[in-house]
PDB file of N, CA and C in Angstrom:
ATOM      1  N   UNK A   1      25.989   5.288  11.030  1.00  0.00           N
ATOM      2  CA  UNK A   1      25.406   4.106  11.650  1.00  0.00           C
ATOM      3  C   UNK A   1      25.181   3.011  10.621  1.00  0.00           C
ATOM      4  N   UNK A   2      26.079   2.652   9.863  1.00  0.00           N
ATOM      5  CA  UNK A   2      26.059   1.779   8.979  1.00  0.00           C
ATOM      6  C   UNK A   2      26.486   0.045   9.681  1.00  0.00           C
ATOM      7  N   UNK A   3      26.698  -0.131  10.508  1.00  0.00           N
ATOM      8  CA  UNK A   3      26.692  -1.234  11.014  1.00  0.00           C
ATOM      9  C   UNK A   3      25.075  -1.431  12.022  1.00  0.00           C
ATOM     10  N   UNK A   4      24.712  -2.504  11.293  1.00  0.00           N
ATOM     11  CA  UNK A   4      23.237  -3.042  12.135  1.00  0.00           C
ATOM     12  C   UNK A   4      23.722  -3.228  13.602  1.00  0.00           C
ATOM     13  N   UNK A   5      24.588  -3.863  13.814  1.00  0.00           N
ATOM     14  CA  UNK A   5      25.083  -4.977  15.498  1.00  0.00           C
ATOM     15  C   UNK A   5      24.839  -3.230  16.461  1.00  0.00           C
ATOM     16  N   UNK A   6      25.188  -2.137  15.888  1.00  0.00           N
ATOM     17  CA  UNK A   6      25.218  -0.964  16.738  1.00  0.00           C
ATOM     18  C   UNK A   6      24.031  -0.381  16.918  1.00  0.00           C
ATOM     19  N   UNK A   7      23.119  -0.920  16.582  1.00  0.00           N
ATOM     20  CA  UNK A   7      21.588   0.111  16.446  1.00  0.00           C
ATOM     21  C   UNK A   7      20.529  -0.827  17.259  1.00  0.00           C
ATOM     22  N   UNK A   8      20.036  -0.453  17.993  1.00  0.00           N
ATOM     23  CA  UNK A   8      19.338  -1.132  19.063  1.00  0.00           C
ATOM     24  C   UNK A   8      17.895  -0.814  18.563  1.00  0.00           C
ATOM     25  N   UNK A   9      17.375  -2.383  18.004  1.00  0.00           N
ATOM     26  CA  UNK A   9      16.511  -2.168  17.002  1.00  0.00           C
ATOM     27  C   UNK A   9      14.649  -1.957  17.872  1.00  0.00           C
ATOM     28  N   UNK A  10      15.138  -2.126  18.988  1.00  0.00           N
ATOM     29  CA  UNK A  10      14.166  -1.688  20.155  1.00  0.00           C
ATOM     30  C   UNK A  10      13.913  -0.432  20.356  1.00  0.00           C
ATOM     31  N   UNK A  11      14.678   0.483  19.996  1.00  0.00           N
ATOM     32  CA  UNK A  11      14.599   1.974  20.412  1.00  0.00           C
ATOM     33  C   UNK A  11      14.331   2.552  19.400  1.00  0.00           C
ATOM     34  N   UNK A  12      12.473   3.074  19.280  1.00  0.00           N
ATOM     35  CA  UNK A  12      12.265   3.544  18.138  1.00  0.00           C
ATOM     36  C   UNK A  12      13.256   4.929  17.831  1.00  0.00           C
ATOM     37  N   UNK A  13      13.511   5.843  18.418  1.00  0.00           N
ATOM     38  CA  UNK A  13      14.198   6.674  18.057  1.00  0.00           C
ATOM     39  C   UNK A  13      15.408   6.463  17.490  1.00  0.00           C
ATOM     40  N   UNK A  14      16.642   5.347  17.264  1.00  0.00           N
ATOM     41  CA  UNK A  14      17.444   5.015  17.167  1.00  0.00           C
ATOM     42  C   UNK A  14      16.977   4.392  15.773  1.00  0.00           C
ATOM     43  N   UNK A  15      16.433   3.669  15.464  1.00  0.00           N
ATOM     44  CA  UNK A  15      15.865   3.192  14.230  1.00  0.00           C
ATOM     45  C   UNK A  15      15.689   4.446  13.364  1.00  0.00           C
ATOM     46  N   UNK A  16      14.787   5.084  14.009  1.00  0.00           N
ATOM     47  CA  UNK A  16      14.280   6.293  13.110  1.00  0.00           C
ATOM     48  C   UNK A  16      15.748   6.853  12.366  1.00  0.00           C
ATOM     49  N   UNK A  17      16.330   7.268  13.286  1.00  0.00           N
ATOM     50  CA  UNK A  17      17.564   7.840  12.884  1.00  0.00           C
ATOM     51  C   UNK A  17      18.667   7.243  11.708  1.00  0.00           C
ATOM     52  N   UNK A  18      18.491   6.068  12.101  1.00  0.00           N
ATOM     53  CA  UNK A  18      19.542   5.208  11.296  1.00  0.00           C
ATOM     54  C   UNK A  18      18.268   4.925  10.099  1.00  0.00           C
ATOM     55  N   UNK A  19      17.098   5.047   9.854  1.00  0.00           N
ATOM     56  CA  UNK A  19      16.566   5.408   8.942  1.00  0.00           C
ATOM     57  C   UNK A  19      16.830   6.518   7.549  1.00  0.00           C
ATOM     58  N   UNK A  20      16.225   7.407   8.614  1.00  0.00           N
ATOM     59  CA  UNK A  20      16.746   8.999   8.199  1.00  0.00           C
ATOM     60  C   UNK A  20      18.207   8.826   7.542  1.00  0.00           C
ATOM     61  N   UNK A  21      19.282   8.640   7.994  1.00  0.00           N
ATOM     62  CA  UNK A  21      20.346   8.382   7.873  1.00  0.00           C
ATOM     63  C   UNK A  21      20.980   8.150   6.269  1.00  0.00           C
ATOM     64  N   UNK A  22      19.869   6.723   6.432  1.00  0.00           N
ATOM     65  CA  UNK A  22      20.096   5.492   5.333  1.00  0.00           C
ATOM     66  C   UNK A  22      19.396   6.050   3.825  1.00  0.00           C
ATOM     67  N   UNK A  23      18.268   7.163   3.780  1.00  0.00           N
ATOM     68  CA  UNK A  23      17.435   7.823   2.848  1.00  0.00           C
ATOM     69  C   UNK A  23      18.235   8.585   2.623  1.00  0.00           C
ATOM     70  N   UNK A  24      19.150  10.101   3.260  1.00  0.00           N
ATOM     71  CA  UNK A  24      19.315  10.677   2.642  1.00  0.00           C
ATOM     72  C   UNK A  24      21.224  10.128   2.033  1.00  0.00           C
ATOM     73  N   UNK A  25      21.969   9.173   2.541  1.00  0.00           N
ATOM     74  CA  UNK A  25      22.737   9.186   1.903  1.00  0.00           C
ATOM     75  C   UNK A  25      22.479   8.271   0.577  1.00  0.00           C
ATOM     76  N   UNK A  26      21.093   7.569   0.488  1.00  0.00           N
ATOM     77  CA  UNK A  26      21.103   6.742  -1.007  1.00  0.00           C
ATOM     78  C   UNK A  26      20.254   8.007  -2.074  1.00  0.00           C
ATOM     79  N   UNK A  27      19.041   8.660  -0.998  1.00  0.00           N
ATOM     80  CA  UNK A  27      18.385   9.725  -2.037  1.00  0.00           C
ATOM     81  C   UNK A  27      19.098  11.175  -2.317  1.00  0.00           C
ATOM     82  N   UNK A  28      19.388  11.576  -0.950  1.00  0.00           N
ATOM     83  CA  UNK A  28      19.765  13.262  -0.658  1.00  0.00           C
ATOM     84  C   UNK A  28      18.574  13.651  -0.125  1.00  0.00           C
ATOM     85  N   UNK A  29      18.954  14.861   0.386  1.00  0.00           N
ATOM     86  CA  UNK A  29      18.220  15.468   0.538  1.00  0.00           C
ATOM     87  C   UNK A  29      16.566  15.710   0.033  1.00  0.00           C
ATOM     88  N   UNK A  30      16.525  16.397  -0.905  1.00  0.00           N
ATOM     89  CA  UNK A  30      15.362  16.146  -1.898  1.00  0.00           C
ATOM     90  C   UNK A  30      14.780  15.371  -1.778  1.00  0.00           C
ATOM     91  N   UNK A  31      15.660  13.776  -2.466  1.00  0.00           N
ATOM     92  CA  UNK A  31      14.736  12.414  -2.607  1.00  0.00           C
ATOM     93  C   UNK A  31      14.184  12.002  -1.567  1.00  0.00           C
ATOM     94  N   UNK A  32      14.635  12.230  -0.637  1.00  0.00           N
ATOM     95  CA  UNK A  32      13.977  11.920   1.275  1.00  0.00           C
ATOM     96  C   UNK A  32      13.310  12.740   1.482  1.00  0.00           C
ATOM     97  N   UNK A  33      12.892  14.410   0.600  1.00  0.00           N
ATOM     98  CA  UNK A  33      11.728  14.493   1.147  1.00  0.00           C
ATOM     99  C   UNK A  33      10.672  13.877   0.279  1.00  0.00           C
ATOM    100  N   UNK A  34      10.892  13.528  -0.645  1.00  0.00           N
ATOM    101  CA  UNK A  34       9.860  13.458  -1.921  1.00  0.00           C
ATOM    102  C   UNK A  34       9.138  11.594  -1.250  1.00  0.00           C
ATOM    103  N   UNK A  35      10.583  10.944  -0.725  1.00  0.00           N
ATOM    104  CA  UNK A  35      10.242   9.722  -0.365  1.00  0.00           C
ATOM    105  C   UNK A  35       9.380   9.740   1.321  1.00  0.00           C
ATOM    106  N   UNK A  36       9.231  10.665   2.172  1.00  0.00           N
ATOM    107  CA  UNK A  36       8.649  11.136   3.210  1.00  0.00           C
ATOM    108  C   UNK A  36       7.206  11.270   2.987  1.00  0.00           C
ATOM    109  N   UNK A  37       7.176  12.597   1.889  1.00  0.00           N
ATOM    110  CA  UNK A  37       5.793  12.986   1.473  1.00  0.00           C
ATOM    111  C   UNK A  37       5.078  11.720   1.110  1.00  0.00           C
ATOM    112  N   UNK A  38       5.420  10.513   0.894  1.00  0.00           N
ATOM    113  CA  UNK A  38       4.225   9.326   0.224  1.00  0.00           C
ATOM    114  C   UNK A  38       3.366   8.400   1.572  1.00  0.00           C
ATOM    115  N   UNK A  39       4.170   9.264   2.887  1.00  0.00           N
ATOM    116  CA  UNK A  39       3.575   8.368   3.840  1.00  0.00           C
ATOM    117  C   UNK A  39       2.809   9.744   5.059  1.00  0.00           C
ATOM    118  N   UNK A  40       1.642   9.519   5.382  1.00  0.00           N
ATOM    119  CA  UNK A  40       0.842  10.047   6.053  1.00  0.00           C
ATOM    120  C   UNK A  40      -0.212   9.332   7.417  1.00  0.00           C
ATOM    121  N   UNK A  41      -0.313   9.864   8.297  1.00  0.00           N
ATOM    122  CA  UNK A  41      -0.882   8.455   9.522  1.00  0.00           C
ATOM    123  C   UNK A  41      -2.563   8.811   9.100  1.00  0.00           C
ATOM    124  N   UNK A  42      -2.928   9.444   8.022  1.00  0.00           N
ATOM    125  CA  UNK A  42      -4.214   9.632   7.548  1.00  0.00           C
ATOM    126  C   UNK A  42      -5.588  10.047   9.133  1.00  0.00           C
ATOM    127  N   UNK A  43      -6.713  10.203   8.471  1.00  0.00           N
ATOM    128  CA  UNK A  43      -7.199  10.620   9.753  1.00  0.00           C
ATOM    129  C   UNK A  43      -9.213   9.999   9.151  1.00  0.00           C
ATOM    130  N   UNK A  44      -9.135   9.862  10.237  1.00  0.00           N
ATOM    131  CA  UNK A  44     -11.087   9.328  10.684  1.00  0.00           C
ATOM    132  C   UNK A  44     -10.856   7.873  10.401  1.00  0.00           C
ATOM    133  N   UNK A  45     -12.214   7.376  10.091  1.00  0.00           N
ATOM    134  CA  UNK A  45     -11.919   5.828  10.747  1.00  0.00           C
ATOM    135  C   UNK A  45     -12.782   5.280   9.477  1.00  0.00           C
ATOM    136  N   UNK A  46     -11.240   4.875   8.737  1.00  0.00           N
ATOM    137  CA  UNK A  46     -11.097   4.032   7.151  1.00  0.00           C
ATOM    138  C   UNK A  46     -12.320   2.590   7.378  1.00  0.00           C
ATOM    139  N   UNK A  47     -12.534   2.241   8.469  1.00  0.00           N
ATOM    140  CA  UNK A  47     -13.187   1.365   8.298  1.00  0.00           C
ATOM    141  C   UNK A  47     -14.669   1.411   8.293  1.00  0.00           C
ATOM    142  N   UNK A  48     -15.418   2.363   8.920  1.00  0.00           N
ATOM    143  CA  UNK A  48     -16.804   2.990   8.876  1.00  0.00           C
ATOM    144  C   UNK A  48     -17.105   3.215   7.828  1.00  0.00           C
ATOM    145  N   UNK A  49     -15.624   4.355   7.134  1.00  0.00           N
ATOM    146  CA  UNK A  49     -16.090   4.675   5.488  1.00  0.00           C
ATOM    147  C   UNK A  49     -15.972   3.791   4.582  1.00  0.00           C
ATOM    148  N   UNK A  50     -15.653   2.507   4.723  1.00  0.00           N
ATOM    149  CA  UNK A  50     -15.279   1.945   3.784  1.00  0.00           C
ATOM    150  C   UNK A  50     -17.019   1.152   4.119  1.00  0.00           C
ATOM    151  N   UNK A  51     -17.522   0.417   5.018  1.00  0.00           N
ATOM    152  CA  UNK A  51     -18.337  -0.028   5.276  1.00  0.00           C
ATOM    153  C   UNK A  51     -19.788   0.773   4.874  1.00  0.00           C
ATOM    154  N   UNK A  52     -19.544   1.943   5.187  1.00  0.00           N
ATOM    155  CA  UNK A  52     -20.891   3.400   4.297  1.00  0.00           C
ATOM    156  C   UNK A  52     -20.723   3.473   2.611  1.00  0.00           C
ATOM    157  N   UNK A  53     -19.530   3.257   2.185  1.00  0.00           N
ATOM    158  CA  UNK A  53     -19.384   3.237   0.516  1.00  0.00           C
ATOM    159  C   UNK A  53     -19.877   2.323   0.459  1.00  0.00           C
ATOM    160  N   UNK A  54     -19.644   0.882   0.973  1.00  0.00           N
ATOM    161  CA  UNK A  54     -20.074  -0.558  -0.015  1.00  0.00           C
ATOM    162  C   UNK A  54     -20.758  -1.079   0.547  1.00  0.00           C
ATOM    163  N   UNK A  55     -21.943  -0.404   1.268  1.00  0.00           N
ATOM    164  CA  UNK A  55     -23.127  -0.998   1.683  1.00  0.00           C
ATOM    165  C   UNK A  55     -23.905  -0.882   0.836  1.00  0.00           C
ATOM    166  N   UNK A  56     -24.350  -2.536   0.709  1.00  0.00           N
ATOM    167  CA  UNK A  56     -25.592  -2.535  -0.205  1.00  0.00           C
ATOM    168  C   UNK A  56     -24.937  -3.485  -1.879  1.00  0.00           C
ATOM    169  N   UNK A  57     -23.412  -3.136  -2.053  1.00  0.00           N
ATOM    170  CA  UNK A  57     -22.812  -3.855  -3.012  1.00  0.00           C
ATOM    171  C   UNK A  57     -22.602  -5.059  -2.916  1.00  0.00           C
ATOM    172  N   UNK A  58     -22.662  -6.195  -3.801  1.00  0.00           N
ATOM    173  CA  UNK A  58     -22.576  -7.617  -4.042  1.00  0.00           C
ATOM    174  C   UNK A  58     -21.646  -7.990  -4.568  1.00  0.00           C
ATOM    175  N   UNK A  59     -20.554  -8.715  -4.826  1.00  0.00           N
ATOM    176  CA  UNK A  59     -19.964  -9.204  -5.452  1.00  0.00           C
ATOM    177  C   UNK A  59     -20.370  -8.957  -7.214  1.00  0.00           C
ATOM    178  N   UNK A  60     -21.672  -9.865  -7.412  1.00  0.00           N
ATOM    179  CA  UNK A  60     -22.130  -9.512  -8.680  1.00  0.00           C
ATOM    180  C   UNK A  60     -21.843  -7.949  -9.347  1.00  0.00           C
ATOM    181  N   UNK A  61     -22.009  -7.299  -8.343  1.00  0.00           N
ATOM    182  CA  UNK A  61     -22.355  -5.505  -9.143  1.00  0.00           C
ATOM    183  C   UNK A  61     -20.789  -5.334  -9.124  1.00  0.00           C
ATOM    184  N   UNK A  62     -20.047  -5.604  -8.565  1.00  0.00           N
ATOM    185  CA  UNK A  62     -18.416  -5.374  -8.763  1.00  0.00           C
ATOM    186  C   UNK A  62     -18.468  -6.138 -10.137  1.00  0.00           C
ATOM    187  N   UNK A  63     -18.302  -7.763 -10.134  1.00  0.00           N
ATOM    188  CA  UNK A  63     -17.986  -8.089 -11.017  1.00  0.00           C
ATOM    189  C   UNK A  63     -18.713  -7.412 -12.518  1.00  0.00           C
ATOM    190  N   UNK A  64     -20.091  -7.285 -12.439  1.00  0.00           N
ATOM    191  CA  UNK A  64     -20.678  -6.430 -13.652  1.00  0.00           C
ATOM    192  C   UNK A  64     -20.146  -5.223 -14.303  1.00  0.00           C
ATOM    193  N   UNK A  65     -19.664  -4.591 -12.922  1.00  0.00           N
ATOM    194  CA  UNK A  65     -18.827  -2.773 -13.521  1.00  0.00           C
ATOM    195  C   UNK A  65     -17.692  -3.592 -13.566  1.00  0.00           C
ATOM    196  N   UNK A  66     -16.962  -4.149 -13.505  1.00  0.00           N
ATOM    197  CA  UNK A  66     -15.685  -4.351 -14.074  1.00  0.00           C
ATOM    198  C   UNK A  66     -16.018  -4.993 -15.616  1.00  0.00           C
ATOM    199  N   UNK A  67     -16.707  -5.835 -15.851  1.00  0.00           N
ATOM    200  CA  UNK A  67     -17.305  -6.219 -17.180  1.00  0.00           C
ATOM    201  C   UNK A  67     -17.515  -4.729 -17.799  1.00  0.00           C
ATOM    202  N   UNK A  68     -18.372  -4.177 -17.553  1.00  0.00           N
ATOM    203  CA  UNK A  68     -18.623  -3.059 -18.095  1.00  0.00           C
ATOM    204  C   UNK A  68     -17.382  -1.769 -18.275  1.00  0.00           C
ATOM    205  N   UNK A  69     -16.341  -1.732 -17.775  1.00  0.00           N
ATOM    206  CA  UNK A  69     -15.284  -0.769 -17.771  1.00  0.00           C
ATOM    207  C   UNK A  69     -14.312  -1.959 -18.988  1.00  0.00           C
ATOM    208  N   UNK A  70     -14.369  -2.690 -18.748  1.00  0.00           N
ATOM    209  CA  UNK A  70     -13.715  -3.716 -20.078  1.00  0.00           C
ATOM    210  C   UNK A  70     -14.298  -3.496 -21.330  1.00  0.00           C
ATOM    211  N   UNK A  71     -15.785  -3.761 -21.338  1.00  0.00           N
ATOM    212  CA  UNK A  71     -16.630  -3.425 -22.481  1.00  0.00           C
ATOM    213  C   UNK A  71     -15.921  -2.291 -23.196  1.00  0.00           C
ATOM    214  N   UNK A  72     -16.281  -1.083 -22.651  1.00  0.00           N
ATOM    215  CA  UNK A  72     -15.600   0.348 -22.761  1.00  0.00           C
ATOM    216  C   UNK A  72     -14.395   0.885 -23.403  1.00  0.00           C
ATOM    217  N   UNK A  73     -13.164  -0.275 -22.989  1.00  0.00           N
ATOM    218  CA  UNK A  73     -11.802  -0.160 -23.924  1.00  0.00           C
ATOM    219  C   UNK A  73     -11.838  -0.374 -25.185  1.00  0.00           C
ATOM    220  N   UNK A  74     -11.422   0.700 -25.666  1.00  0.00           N
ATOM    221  CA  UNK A  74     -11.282   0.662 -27.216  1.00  0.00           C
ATOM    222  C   UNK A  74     -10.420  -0.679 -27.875  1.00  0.00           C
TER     223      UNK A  74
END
């Protein structure tokens, strides 16, 4: 499926394929799985946790620990 005009870019399954396709003849085998493994649909809700970690943080206290992790380099 190396011609685009043939792949009906509406049909996720058809994409997928001509995906798949397109990985393992530039990686192989292997490299398509190694290039697979870096993507995950992750799970719970990134935005609650992100909002429970940096509650309470200011701009200032970022910018200070980054001052301070600079300080630190040899």
């Amino acid at each position: 499926m190396s011609n685009n005009a043939a792949i009906n870019f509406r049909d996720p399954a058809l994409v997928r394929k001509a995906g798949m396709s397109a990985l393992q003849k530039e990686l192989g085998p292997v490299g398509t799985a190694y290039f697979l493994r870096q993507f995950s649909v992750g799970q719970g809700d990134y935005t609650a946790k992100r909002e429970k970690l940096l509650a309470g943080i200011t701009l200032d206290d970022i910018i200070a620990n980054v001052r301070e992790i600079d300080r630190r380099k040899p």
